[in-house]
Protein backbone atom coordinates (compact mmCIF):
# COMPACT_ATOMS: atom_id res chain seq x y z
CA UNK A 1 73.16 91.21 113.59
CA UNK A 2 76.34 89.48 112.11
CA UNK A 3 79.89 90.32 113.00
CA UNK A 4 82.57 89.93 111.15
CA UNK A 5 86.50 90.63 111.81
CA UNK A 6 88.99 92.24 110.38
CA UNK A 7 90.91 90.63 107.21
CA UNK A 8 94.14 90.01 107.39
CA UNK A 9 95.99 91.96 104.16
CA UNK A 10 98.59 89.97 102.39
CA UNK A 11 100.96 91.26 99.85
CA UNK A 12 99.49 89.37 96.82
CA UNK A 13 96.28 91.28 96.97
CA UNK A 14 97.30 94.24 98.17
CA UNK A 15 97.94 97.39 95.94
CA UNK A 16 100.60 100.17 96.37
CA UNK A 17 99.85 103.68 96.95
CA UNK A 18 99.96 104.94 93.54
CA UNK A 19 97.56 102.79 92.33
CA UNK A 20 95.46 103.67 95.41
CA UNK A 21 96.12 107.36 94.71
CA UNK A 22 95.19 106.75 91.03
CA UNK A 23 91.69 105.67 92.17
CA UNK A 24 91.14 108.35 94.32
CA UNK A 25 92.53 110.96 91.83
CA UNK A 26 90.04 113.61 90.84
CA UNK A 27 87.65 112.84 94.28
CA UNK A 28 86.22 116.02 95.94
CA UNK A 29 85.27 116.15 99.30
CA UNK A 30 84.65 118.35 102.03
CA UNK A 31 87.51 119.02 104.95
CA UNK A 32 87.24 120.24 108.33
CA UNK A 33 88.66 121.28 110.91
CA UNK A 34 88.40 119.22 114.23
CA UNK A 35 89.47 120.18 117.85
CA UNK A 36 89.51 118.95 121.05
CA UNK A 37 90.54 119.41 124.78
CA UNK A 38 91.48 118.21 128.13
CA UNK A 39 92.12 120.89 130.60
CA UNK A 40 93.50 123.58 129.67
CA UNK A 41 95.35 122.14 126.96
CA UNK A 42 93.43 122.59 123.03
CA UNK A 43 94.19 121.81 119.82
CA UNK A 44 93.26 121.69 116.40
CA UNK A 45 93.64 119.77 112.84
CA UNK A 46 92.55 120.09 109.02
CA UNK A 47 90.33 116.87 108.66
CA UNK A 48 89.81 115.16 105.20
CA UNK A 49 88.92 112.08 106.37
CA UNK A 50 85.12 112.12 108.02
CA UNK A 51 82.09 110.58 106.79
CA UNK A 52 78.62 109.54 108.59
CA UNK A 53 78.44 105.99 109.35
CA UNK A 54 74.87 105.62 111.01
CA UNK A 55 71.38 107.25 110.34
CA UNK A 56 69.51 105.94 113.63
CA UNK A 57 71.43 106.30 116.14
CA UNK A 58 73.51 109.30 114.10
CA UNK A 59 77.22 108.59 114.27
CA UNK A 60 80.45 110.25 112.63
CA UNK A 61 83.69 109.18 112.13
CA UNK A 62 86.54 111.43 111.85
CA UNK A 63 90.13 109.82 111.41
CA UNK A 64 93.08 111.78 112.74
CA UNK A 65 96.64 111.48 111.68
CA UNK A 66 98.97 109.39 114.53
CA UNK A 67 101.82 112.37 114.02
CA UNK A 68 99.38 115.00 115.01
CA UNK A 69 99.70 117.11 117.78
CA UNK A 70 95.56 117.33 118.08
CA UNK A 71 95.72 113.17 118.11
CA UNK A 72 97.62 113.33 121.48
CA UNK A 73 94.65 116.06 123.43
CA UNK A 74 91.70 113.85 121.62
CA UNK A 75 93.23 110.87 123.04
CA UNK A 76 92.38 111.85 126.37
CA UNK A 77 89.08 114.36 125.29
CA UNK A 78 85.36 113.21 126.16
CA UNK A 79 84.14 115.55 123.29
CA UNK A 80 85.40 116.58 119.58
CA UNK A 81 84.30 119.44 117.68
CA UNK A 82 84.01 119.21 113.77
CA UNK A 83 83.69 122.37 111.75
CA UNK A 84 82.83 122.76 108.11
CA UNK A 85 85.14 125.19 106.36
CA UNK A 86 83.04 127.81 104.32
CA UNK A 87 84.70 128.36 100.73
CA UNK A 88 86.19 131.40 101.92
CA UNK A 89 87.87 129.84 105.12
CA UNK A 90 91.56 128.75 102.96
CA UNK A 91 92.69 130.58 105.36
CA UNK A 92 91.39 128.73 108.68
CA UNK A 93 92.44 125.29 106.53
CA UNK A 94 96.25 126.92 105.95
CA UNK A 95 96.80 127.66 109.54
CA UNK A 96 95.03 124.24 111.35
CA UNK A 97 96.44 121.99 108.22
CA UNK A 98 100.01 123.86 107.51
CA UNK A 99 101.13 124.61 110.79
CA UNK A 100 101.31 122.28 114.04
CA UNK A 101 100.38 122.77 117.48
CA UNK A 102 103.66 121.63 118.82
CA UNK A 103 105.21 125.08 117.77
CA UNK A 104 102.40 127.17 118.24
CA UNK A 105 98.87 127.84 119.76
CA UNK A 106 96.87 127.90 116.43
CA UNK A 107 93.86 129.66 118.35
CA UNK A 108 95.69 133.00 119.41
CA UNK A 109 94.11 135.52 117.70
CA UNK A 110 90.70 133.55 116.38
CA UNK A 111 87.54 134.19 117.46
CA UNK A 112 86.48 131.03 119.40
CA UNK A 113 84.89 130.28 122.77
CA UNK A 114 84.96 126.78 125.01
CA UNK A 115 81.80 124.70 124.21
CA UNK A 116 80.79 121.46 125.84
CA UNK A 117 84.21 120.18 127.72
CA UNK A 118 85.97 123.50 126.87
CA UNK A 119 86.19 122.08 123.64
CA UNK A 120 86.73 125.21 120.98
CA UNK A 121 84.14 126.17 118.59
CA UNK A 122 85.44 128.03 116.09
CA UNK A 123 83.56 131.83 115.26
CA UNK A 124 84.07 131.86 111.69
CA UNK A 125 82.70 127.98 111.63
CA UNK A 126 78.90 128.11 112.05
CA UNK A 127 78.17 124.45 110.65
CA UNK A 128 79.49 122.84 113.85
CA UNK A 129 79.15 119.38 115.70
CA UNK A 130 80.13 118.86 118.93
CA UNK A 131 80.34 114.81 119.42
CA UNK A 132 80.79 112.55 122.53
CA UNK A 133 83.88 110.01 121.72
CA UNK A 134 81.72 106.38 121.90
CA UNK A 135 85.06 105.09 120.14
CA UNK A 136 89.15 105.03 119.03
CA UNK A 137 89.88 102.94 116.60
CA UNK A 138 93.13 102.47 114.97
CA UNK A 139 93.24 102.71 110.95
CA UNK A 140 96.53 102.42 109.44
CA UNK A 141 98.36 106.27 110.18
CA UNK A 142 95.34 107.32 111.52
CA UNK A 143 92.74 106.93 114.67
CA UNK A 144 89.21 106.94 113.71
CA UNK A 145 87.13 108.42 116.59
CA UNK A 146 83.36 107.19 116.88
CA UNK A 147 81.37 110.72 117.85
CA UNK A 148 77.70 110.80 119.31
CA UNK A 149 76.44 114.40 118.22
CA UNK A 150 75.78 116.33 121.45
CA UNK A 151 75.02 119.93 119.79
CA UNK A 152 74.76 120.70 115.95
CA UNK A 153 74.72 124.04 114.28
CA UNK A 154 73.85 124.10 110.75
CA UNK A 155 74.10 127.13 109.05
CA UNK A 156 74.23 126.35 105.21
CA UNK A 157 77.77 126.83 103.60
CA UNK A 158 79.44 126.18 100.93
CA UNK A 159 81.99 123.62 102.22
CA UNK A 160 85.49 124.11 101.37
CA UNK A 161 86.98 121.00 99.75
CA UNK A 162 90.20 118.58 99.40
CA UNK A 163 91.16 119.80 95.80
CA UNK A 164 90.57 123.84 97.59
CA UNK A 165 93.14 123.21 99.82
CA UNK A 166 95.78 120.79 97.88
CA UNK A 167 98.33 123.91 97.79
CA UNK A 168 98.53 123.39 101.77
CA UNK A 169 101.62 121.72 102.54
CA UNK A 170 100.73 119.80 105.96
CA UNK A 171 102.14 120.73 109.71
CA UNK A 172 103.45 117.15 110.35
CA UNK A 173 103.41 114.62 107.54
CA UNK A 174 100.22 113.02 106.85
């Protein structure tokens, strides 16, 4: 197996964001929302950025925003949960993506219970993972964290998207 190392990015090949946000213009992809927990503290984040990036061993990566309240708990977490937002779930993407845990405790008045680590699993969520952290890695404004499923529930859904929740004006800037 080769390794190779990161590339340093200089300014003559490097775009700026609106070309970068030209190419990604019109892309639809699912969002989540991810929590964690270390002793009795939880919290909670909208996710865009997740994706699977092994078949055997299964692995996901799910980036969270440096400015994010949730960032600080997973920091110190074993575990992560990631729920898929149903279609009908704006709601549950308004409150974990438009409001931040620094001002409020986004689970008063949800229907969740502790799972593995007392991390929360969300009631209206029933496509859940519940991942071991193999990994932090820093990527740009955001940490990517390496997960290990530990538990999966997979009800079928119809996943809420990125475009579904544009109008969602974010808790601490992305």
């Amino acid at each position: 197996m080769s390794q190779s190392l990161p590339v340093p990015a200089t300014e003559e090949h490097d775009v700026g964001r609106a070309a970068f946000d030209e190419f990604l213009a019109g892309l639809d992809y699912p969002v989540f929302v991810v929590t964690a927990a270390y002793g009795a503290e939880r919290a909670g984040c909208l996710v865009g950025f997740a994706t699977q990036t092994s078949i055997d061993p299964p692995r996901l990566l799910v980036c969270l925003s440096e400015e994010n309240h949730t960032t600080a708990v997973a920091a110190r977490a074993d575990v992560l949960a990631v729920h898929v937002l149903d279609d009908r779930e704006h709601p549950l993407a308004e409150r974990f993506g438009g409001e931040t845990g620094d001002e409020m405790d986004k689970f008063a008045g949800l229907d969740w219970r502790p799972g593995p680590d007392g991390v929360p699993l969300l009631g209206e969520c029933p496509r859940r993972l519940v991942g071991r952290i193999l990994a932090r890695i820093p990527l740009g404004d955001h940490v990517g964290h390496l997960l290990a499923p530990r538990r999966v529930e997979a009800e079928p859904t119809s996943p809420l998207t990125y475009q579904d929740v544009a109008d969602v004006e974010a808790g601490h800037p992305a």
